[in-house]
Structure formats: structure tokens, C-alpha cells
PDB file of N, CA and C in Angstrom:
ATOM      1  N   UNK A   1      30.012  19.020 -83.745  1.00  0.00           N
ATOM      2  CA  UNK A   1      31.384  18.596 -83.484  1.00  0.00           C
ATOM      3  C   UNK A   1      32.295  19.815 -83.440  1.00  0.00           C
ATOM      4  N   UNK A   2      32.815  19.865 -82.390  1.00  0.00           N
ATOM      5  CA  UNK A   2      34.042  21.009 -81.988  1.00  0.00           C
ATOM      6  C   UNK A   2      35.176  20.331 -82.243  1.00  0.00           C
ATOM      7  N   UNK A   3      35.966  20.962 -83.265  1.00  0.00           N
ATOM      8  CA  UNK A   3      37.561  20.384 -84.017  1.00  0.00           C
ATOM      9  C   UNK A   3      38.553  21.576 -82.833  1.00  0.00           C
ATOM     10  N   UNK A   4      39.246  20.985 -81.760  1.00  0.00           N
ATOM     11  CA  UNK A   4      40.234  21.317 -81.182  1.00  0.00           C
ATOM     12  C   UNK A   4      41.699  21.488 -81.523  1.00  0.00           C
ATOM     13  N   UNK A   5      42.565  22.023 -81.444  1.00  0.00           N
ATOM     14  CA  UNK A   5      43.969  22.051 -81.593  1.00  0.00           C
ATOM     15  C   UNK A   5      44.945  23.034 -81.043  1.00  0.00           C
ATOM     16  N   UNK A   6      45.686  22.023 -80.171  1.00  0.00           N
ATOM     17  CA  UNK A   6      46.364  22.622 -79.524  1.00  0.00           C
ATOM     18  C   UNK A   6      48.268  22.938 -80.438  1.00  0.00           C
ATOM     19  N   UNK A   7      49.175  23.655 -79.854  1.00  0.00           N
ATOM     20  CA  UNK A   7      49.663  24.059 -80.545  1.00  0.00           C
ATOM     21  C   UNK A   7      51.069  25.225 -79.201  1.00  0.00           C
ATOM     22  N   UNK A   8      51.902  24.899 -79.502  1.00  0.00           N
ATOM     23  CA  UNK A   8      53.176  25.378 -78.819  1.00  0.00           C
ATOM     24  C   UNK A   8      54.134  25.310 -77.734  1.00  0.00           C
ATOM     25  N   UNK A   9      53.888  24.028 -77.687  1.00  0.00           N
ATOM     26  CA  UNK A   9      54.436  23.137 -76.576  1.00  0.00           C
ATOM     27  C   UNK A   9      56.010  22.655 -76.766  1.00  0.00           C
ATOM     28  N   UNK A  10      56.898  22.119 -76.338  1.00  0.00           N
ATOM     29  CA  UNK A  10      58.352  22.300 -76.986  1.00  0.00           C
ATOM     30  C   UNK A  10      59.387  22.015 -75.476  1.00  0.00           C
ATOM     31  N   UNK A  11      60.528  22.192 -75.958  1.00  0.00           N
ATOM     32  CA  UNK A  11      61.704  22.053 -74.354  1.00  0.00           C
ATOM     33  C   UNK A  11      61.842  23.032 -74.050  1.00  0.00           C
ATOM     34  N   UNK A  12      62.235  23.554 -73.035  1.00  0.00           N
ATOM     35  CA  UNK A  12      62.607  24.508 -72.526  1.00  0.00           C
ATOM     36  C   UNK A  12      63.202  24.382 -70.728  1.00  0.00           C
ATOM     37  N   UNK A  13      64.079  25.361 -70.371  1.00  0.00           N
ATOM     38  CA  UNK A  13      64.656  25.054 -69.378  1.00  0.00           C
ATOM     39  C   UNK A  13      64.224  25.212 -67.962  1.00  0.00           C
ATOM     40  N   UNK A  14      64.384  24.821 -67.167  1.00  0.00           N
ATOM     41  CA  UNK A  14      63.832  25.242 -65.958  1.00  0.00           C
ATOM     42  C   UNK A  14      64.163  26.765 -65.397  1.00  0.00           C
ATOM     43  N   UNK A  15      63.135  27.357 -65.045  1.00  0.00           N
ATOM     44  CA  UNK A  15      63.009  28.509 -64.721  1.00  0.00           C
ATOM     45  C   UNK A  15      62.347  29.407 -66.341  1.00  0.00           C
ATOM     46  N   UNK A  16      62.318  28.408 -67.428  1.00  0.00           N
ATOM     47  CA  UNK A  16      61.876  29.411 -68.702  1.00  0.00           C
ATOM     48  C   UNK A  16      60.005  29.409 -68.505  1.00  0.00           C
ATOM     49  N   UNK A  17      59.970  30.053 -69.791  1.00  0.00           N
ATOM     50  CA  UNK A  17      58.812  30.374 -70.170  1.00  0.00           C
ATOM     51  C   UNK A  17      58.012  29.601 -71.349  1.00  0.00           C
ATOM     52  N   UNK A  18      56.758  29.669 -71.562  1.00  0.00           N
ATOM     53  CA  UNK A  18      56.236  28.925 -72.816  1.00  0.00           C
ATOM     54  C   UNK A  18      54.845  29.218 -72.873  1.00  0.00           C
ATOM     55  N   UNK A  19      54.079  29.768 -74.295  1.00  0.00           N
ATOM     56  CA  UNK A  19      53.195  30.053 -74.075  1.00  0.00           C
ATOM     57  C   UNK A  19      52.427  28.736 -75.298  1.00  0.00           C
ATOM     58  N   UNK A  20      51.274  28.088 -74.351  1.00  0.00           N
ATOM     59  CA  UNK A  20      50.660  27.352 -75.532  1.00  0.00           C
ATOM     60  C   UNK A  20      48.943  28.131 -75.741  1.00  0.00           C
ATOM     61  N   UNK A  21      48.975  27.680 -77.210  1.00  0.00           N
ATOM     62  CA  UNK A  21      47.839  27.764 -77.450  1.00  0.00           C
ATOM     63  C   UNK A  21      46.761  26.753 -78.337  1.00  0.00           C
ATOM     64  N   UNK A  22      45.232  27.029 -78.095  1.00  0.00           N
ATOM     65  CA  UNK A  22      44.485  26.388 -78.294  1.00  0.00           C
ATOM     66  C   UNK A  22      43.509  27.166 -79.266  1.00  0.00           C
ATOM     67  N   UNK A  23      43.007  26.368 -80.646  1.00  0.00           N
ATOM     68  CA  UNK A  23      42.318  26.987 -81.479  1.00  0.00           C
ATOM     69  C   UNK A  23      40.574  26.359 -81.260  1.00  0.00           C
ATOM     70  N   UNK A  24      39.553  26.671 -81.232  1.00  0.00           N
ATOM     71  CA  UNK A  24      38.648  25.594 -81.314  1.00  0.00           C
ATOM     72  C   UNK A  24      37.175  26.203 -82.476  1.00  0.00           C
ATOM     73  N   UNK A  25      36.929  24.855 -83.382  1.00  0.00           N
ATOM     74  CA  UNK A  25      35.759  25.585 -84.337  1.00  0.00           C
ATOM     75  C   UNK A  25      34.640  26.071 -83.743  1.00  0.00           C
ATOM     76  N   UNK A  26      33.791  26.837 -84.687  1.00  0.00           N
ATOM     77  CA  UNK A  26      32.362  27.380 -84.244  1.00  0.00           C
ATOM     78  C   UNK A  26      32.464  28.431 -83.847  1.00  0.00           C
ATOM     79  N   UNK A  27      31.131  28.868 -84.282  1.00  0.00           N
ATOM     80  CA  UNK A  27      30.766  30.173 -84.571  1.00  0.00           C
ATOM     81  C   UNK A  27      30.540  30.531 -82.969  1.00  0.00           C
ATOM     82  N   UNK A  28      29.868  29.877 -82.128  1.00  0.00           N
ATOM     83  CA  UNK A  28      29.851  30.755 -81.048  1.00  0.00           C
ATOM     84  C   UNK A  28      30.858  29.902 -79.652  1.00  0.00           C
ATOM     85  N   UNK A  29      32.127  29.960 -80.023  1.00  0.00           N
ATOM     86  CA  UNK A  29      33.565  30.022 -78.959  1.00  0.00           C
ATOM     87  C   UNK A  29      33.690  30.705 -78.150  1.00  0.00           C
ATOM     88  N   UNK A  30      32.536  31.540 -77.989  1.00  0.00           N
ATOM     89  CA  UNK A  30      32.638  32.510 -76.914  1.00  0.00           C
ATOM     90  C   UNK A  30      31.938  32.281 -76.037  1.00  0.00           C
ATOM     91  N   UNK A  31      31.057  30.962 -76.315  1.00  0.00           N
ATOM     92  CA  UNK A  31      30.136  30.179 -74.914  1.00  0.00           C
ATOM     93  C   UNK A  31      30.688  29.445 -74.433  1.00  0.00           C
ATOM     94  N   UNK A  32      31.952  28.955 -74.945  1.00  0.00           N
ATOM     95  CA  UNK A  32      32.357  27.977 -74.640  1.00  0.00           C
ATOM     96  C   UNK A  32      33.363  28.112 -73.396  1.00  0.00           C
ATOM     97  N   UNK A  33      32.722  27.144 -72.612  1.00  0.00           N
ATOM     98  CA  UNK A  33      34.025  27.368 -71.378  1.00  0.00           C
ATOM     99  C   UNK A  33      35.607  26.574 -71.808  1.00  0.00           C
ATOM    100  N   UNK A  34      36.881  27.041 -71.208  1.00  0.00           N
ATOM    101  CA  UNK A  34      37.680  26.239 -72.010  1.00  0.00           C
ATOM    102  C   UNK A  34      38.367  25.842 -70.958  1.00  0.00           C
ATOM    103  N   UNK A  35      39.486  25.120 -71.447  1.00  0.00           N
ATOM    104  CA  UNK A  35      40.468  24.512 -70.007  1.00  0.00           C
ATOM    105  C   UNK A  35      41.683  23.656 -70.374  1.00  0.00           C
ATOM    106  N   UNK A  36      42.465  23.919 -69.840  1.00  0.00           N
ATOM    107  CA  UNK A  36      43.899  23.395 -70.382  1.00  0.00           C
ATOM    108  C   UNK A  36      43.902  22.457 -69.157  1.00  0.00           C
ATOM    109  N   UNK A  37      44.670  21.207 -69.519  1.00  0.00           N
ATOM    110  CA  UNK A  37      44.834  20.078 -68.381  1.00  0.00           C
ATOM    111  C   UNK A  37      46.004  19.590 -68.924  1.00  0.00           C
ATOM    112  N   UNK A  38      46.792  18.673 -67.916  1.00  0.00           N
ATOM    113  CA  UNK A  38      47.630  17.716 -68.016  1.00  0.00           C
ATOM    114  C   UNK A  38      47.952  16.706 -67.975  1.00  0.00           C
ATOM    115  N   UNK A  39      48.516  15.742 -68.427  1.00  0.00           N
ATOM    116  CA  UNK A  39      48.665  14.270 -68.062  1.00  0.00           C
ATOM    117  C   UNK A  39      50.420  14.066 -68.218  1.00  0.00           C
ATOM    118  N   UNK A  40      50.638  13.662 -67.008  1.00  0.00           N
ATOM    119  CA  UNK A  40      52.441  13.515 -66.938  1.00  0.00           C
ATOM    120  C   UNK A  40      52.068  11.515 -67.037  1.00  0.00           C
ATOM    121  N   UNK A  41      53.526  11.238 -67.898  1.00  0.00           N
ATOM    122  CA  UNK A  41      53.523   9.527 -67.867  1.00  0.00           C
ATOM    123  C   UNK A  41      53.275   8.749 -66.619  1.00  0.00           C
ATOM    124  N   UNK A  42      52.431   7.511 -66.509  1.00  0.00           N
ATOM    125  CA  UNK A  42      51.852   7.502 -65.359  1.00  0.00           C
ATOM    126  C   UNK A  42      50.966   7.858 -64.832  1.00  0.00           C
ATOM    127  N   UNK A  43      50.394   8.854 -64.877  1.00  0.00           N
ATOM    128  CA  UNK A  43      49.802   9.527 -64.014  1.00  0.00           C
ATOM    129  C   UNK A  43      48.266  10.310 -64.540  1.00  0.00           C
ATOM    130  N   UNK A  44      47.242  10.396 -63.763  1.00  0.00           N
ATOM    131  CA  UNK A  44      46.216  10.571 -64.290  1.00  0.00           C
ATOM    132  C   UNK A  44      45.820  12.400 -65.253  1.00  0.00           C
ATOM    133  N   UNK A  45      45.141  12.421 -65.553  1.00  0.00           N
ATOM    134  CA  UNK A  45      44.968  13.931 -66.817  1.00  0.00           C
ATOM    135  C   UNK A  45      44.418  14.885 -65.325  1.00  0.00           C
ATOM    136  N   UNK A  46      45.221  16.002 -64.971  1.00  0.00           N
ATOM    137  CA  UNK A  46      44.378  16.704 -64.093  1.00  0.00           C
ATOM    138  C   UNK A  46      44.153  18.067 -64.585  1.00  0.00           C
ATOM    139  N   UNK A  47      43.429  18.904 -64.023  1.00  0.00           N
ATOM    140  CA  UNK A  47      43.013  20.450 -64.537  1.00  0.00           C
ATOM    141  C   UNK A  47      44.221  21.487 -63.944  1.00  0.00           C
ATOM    142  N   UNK A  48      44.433  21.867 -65.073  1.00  0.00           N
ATOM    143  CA  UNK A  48      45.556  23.196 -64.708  1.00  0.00           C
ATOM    144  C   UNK A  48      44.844  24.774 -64.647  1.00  0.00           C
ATOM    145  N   UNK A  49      44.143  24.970 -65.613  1.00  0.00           N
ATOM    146  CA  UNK A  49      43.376  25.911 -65.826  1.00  0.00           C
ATOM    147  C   UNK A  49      41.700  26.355 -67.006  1.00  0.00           C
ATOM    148  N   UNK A  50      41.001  26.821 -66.154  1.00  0.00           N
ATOM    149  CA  UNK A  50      39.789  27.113 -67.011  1.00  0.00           C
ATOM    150  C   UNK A  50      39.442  28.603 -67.327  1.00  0.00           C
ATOM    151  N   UNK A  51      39.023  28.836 -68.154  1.00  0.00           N
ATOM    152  CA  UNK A  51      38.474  30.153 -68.065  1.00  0.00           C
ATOM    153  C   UNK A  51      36.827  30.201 -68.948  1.00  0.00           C
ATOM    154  N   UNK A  52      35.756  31.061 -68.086  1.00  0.00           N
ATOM    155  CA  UNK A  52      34.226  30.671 -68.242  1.00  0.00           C
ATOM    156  C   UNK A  52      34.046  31.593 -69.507  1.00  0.00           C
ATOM    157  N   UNK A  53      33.197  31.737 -70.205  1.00  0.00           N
ATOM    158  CA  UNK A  53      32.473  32.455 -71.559  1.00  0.00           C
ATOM    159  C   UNK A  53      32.671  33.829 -70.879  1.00  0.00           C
ATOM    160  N   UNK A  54      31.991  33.338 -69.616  1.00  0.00           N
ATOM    161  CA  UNK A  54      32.533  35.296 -68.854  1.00  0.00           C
ATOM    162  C   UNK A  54      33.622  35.856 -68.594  1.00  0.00           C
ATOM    163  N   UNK A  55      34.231  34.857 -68.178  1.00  0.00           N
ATOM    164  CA  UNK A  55      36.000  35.524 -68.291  1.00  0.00           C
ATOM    165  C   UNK A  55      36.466  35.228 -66.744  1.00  0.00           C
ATOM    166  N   UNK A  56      35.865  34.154 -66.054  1.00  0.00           N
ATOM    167  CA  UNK A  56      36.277  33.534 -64.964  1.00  0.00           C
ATOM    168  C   UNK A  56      37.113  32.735 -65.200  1.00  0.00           C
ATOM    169  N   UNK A  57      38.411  32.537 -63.988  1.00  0.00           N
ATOM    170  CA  UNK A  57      39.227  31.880 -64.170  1.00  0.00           C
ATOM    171  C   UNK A  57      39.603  30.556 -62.697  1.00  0.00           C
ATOM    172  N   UNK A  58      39.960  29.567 -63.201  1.00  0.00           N
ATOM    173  CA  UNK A  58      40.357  28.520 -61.902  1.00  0.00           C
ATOM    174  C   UNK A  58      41.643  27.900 -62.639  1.00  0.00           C
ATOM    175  N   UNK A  59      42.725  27.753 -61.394  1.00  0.00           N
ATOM    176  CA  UNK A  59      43.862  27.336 -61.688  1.00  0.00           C
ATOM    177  C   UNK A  59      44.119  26.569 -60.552  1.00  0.00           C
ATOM    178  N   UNK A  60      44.844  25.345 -60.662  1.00  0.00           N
ATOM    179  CA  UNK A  60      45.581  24.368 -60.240  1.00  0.00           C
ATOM    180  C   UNK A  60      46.137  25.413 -59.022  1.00  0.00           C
ATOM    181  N   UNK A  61      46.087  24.784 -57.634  1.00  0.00           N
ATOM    182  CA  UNK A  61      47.309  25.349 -56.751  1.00  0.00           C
ATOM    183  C   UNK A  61      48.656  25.234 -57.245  1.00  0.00           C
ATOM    184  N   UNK A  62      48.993  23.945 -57.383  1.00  0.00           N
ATOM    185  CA  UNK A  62      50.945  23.669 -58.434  1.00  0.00           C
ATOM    186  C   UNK A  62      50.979  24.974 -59.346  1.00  0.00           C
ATOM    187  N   UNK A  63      49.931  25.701 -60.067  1.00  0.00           N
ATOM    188  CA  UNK A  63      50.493  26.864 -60.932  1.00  0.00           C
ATOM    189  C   UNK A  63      49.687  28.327 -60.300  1.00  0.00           C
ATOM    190  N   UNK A  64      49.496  28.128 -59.426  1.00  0.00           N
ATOM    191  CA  UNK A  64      49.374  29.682 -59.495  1.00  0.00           C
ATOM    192  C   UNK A  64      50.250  30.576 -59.344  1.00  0.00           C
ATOM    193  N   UNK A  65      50.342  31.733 -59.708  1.00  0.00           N
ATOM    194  CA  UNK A  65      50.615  32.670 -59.624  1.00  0.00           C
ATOM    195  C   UNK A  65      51.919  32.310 -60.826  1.00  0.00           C
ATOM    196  N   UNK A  66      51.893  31.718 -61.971  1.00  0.00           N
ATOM    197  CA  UNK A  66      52.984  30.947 -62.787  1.00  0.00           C
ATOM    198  C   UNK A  66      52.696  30.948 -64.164  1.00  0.00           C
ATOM    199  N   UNK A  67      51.086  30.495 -64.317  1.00  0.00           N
ATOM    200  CA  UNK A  67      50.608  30.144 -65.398  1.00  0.00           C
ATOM    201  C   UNK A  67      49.293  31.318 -65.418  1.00  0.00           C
ATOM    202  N   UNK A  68      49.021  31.517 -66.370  1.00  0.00           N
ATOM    203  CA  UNK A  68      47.575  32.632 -66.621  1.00  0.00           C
ATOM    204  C   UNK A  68      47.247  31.905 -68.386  1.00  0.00           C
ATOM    205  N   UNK A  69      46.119  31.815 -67.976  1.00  0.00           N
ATOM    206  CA  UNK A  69      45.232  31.159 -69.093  1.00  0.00           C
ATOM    207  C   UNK A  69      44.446  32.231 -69.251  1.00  0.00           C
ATOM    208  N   UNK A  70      43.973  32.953 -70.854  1.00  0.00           N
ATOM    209  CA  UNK A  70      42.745  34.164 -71.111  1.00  0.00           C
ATOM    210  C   UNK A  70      42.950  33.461 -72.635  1.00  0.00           C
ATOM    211  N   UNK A  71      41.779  34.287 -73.447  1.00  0.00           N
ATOM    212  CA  UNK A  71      41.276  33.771 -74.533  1.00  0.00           C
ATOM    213  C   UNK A  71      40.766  35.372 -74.650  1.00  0.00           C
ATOM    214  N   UNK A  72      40.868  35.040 -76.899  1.00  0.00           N
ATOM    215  CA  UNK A  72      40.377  35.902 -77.824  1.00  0.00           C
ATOM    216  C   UNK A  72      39.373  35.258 -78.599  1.00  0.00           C
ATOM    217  N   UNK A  73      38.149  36.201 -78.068  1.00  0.00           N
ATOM    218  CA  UNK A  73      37.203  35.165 -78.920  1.00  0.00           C
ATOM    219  C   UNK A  73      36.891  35.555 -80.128  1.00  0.00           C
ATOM    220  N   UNK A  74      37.890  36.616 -80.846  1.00  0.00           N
ATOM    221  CA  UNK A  74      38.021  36.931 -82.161  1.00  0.00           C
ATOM    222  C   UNK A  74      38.586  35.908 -82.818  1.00  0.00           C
ATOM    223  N   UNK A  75      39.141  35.393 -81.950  1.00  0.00           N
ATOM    224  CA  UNK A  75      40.467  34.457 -82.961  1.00  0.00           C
ATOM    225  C   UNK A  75      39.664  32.677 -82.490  1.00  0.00           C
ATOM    226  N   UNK A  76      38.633  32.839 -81.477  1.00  0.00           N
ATOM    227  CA  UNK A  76      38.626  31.746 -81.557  1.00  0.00           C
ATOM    228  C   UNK A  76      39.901  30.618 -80.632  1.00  0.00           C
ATOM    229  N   UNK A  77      40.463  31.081 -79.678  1.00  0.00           N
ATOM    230  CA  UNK A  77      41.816  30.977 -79.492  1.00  0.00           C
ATOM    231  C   UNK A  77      41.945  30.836 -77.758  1.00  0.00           C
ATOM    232  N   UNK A  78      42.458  29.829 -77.020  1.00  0.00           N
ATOM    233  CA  UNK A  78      42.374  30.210 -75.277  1.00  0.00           C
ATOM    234  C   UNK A  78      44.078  29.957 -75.518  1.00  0.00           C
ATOM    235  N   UNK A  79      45.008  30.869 -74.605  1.00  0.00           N
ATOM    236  CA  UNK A  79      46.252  30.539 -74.449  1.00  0.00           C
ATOM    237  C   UNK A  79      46.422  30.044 -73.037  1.00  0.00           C
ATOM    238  N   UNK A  80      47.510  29.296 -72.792  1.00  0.00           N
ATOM    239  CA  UNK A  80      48.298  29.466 -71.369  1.00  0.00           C
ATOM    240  C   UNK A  80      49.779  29.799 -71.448  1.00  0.00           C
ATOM    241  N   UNK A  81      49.868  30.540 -70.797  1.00  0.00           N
ATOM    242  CA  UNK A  81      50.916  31.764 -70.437  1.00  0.00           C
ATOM    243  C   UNK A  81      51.830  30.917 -69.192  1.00  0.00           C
ATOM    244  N   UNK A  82      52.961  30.198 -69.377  1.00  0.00           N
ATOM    245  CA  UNK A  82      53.777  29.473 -68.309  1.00  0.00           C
ATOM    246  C   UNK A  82      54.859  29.772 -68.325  1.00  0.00           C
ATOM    247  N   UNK A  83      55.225  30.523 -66.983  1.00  0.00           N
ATOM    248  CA  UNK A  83      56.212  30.993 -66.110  1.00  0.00           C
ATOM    249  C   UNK A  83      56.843  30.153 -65.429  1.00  0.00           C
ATOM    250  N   UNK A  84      58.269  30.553 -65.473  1.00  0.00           N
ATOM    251  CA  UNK A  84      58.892  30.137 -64.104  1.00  0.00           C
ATOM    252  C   UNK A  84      58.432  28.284 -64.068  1.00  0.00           C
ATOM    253  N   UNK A  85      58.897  27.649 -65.194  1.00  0.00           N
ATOM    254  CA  UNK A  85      58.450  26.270 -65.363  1.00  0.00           C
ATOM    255  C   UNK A  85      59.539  25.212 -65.014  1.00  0.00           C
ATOM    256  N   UNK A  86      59.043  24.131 -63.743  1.00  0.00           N
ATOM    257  CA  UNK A  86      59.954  23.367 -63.474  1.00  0.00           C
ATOM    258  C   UNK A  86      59.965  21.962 -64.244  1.00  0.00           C
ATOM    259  N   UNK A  87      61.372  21.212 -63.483  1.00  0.00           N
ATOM    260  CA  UNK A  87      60.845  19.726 -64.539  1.00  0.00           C
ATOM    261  C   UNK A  87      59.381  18.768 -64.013  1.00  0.00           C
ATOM    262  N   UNK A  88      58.549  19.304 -62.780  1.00  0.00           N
ATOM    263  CA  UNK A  88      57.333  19.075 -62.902  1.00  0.00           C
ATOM    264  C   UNK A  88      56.271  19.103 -63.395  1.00  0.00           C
ATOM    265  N   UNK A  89      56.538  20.217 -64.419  1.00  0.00           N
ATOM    266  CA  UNK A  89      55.510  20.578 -64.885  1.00  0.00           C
ATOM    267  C   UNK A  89      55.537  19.714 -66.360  1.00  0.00           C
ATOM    268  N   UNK A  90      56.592  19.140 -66.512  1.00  0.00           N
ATOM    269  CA  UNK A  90      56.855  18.322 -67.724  1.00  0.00           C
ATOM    270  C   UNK A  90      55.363  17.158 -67.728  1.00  0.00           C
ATOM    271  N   UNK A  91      55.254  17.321 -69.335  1.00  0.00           N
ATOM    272  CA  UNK A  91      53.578  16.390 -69.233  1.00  0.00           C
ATOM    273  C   UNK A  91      52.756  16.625 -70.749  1.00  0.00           C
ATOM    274  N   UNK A  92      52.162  16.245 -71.119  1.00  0.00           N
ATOM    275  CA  UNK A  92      50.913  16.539 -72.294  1.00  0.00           C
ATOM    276  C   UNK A  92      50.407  17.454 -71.668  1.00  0.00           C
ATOM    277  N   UNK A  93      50.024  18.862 -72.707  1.00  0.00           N
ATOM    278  CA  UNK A  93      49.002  19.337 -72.248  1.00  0.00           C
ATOM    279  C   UNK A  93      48.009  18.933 -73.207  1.00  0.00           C
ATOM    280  N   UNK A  94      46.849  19.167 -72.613  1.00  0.00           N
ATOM    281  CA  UNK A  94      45.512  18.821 -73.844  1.00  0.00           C
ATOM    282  C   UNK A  94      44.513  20.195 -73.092  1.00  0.00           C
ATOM    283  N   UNK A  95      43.747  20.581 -74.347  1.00  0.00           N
ATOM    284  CA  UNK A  95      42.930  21.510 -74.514  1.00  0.00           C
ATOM    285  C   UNK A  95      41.897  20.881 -74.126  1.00  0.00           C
ATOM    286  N   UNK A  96      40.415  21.593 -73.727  1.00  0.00           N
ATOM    287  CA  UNK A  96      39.183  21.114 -73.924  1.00  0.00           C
ATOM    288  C   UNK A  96      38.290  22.263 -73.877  1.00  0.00           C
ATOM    289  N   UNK A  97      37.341  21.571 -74.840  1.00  0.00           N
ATOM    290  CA  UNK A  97      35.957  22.801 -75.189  1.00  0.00           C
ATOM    291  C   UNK A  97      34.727  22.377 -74.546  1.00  0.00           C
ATOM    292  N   UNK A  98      34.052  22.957 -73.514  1.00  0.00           N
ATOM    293  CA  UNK A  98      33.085  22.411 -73.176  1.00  0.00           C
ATOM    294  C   UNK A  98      32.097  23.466 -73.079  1.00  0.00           C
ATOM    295  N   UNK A  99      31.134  22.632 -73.785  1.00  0.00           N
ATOM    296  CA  UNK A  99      29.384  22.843 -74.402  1.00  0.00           C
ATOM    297  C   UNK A  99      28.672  22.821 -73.317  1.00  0.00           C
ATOM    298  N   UNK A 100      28.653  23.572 -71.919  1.00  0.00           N
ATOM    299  CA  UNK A 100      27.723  22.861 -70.723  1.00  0.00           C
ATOM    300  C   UNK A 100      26.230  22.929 -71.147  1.00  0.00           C
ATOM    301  N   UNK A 101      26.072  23.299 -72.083  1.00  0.00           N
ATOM    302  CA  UNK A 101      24.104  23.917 -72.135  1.00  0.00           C
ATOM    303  C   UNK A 101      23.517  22.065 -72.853  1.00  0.00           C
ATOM    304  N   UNK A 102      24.899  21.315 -73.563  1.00  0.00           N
ATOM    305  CA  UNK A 102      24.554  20.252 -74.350  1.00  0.00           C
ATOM    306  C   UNK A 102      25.457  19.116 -73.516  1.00  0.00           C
ATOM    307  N   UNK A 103      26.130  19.329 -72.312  1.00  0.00           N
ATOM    308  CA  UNK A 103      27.140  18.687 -71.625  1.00  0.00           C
ATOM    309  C   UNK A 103      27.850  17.847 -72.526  1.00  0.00           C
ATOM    310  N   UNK A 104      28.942  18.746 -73.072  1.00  0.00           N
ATOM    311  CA  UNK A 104      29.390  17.921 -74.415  1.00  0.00           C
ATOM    312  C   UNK A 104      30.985  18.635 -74.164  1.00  0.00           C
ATOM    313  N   UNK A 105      31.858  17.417 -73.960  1.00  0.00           N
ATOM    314  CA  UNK A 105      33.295  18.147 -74.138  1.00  0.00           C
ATOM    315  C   UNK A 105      34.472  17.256 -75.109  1.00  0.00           C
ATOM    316  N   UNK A 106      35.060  18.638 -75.100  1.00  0.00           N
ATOM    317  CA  UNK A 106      35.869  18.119 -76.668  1.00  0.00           C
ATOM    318  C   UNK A 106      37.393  18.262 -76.212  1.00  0.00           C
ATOM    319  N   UNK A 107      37.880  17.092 -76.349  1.00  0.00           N
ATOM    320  CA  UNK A 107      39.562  17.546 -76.583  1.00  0.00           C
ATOM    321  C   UNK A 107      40.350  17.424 -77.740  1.00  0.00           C
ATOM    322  N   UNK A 108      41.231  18.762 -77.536  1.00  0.00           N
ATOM    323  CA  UNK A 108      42.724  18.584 -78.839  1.00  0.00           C
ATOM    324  C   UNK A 108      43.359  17.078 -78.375  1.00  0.00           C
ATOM    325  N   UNK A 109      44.728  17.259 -79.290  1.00  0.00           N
ATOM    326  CA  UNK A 109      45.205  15.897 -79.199  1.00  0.00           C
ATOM    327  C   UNK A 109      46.334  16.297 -78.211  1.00  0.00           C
ATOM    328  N   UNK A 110      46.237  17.113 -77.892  1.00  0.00           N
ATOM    329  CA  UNK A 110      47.659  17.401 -77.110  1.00  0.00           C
ATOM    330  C   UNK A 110      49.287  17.598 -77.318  1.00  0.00           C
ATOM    331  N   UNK A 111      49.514  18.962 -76.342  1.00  0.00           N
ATOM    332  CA  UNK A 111      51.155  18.966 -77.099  1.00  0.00           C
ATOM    333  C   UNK A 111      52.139  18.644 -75.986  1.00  0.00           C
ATOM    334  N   UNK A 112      53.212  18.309 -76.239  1.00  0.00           N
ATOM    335  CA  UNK A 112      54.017  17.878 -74.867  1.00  0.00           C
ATOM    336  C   UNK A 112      54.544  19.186 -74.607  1.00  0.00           C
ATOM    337  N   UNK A 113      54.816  19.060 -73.655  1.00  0.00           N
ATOM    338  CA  UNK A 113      55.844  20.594 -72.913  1.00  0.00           C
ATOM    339  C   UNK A 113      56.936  19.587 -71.523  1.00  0.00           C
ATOM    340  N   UNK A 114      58.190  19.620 -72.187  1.00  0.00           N
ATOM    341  CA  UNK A 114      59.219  19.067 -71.454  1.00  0.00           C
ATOM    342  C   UNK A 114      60.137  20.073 -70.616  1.00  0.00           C
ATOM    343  N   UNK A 115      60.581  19.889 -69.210  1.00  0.00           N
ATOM    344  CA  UNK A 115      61.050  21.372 -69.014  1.00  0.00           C
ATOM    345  C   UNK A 115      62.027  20.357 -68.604  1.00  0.00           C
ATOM    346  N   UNK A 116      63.419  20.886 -68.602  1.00  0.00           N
ATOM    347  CA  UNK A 116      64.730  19.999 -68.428  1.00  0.00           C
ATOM    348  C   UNK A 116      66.151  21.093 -69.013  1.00  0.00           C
ATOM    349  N   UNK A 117      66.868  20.483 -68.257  1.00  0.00           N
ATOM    350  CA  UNK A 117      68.259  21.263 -68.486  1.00  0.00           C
ATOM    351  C   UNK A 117      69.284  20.428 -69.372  1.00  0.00           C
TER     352      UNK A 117
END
């Protein structure tokens, strides 16, 4: 069992910034591929960003060049780094840890991130 938690999500204005982050247990977090997603009210949970054990990255077209997701696997820790944030981007984010060798994925509970004036 992988214990997730996400963590720094909050208001902020359009055009600001916000960086969230994600903690996840176990000793080896550094296999783990990770990935930040969203779910706005309504509307289904989609992928914003992943990054692989190797240090590959895939991002949502809506955020590129906006958002940058990297991870410390000292800390155990994947962030996303969000720029230049509109009231679209308003939504849950939720974390996930995924085990591909055991196809096993884990999510935090999610933090909201509201962008509004």
C-alpha cells in the first residue's frame, strides 16, 4: 500500500502562480511513475502531467509551456509548478503513484486549486 498526499493547493488570481506538491510512501519512489490530474465539477478526472522513474515527462496540451511537474526522490516528493493560471484551470488536483511492474495505482485525496479574481 502506497499512502499518497497531496498538499498546496489554495486561491489565487488569474495570471498567478502555485506550486503543489505530492508526498508518496516507500522505499523505492523512485520507480514509481507519478502524475498529477484533474477533475473540475462536472466533469471527468483528466491527466495534466506525468513524469517516468527516468525523468520523462507528458503534459496536457491546456498546460504546456505553464505548468512543469519534476520530482525529488530524496524527499520522496513530485511537484507541479503552475504558471500563468486561469479560472480554467480551477478544479481538484489529485496525485497518483503508479506501480506499473504490479499495475497498481494509488491516489492522494486531492487539493482544490481555485483561480478567480
Amino acid at each position: 500500500q502506497v499512502q499518497v498526499v497531496e498538499s498546496g493547493g489554495g486561491l489565487v488570481q488569474p495570471g498567478g502562480s502555485l506550486r503543489l506538491s505530492c508526498t508518496a510512501s516507500g522505499s523505492i519512489f523512485a520507480s514509481y511513475t507519478m502524475g498529477w490530474y484533474r477533475q473540475a465539477p462536472g466533469k471527468q478526472r483528466d491527466l495534466v502531467a506525468t513524469v517516468t522513474s527516468g525523468g520523462s515527462t507528458t503534459y496536457a496540451d491546456s498546460v504546456k509551456g505553464r505548468f512543469t511537474i519534476s520530482r525529488d526522490n530524496a524527499k520522496n516528493t513530485v511537484y507541479l509548478q503552475m504558471n500563468s493560471l486561469q479560472p480554467e484551470d480551477t478544479a481538484v488536483y489529485y496525485c497518483l503513484s503508479r506501480l506499473i511492474w504490479i499495475n497498481r495505482d494509488y491516489w492522494g485525496q486531492g487539493t482544490q486549486v481555485t483561480v478567480s479574481s
